[in-house]
Protein backbone atom coordinates (compact mmCIF):
# COMPACT_ATOMS: atom_id res chain seq x y z
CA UNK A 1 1.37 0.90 -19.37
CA UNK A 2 3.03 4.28 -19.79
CA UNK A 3 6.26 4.64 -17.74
CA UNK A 4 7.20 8.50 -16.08
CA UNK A 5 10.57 9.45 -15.33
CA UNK A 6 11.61 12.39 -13.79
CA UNK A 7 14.15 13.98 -15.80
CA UNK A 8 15.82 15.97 -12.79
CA UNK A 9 16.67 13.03 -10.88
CA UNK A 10 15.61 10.28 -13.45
CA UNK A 11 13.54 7.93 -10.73
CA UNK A 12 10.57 6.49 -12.45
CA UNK A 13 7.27 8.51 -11.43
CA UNK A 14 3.62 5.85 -10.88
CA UNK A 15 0.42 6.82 -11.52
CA UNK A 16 -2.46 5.20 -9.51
CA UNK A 17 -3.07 3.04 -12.83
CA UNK A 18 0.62 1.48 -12.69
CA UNK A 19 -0.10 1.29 -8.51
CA UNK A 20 -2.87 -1.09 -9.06
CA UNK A 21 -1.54 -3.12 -11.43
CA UNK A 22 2.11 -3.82 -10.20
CA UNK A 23 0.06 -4.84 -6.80
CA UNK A 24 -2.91 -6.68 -8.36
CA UNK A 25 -5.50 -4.91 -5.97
CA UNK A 26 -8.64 -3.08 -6.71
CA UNK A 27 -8.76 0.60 -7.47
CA UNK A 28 -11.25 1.28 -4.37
CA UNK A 29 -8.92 -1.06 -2.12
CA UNK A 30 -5.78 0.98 -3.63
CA UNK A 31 -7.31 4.69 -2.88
CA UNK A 32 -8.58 4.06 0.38
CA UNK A 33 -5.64 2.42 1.63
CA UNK A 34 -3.70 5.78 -0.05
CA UNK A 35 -5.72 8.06 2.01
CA UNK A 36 -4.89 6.04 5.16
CA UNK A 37 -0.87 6.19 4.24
CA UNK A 38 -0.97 10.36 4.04
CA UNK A 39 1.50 10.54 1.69
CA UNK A 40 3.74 13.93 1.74
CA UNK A 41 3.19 16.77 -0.89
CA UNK A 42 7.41 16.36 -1.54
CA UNK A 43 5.92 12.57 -2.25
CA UNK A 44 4.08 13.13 -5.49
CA UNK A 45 3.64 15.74 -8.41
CA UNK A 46 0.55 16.65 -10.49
CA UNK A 47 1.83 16.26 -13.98
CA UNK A 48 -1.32 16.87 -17.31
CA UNK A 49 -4.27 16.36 -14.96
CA UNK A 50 -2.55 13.25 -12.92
CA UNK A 51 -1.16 12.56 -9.55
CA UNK A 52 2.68 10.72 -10.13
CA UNK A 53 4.38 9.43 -7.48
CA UNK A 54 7.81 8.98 -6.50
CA UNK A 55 9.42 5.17 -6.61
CA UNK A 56 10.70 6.04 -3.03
CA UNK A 57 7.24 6.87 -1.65
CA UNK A 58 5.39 4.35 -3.58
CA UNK A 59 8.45 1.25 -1.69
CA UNK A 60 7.50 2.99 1.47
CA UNK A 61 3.62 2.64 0.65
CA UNK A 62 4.19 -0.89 -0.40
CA UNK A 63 5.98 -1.60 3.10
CA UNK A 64 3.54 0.34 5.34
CA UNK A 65 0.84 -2.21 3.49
CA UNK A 66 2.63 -5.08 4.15
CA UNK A 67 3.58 -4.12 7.84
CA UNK A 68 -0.41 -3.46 7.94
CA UNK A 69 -1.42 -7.06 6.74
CA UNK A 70 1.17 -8.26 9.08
CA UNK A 71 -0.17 -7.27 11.84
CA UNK A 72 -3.74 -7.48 11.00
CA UNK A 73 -3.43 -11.48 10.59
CA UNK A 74 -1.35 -11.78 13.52
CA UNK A 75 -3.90 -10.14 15.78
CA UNK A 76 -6.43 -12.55 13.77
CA UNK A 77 -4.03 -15.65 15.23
CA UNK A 78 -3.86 -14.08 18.72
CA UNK A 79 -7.89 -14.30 18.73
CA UNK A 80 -8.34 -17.94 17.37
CA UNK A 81 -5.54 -18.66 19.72
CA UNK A 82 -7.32 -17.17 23.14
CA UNK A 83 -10.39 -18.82 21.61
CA UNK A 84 -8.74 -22.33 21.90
CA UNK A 85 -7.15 -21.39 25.22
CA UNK A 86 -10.93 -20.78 26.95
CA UNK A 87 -12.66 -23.61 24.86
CA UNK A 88 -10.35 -26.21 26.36
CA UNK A 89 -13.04 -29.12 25.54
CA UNK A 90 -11.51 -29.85 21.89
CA UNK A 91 -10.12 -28.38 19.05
């Protein structure tokens, strides 16, 4: 793994290769979940052919992912939950 740092402010810099792996997801799960998040143009830098991203922006990513899994398996609890509700003949 090949770490960036920006010399300026000297915050470490990720590529989408050091995104996938420091979350264990898929490259195809990673970019399409990026392309949902929108991240800002002061959010990244194109550096030799390659997209780096600021630690700051890639927290914030991790976050909005979390908040989004969150709230996708509590709506998933809601449903069973309603289900159980109506279907009052047994678990």
């Amino acid at each position: 793994m090949i770490r960036f740092l920006r010399t300026d402010t000297g915050e470490t810099m990720y590529d989408t290769n050091m995104m996938r792996e420091t979350l264990k997801v898929s490259k195809s799960f990673l970019i399409r979940e990026m392309k949902k998040y929108n991240f800002l143009e002061t959010d990244y830098i194109r550096y030799k052919n390659q997209i780096l991203y600021t630690e700051t922006s890639f927290f914030e990513f991790i976050e909005y992912l979390v908040k989004n899994r969150l709230i996708r398996d509590i709506d998933e609890l809601r449903r069973e939950v309603d289900k159980m509700i109506i279907n009052t003949d047994g678990l």
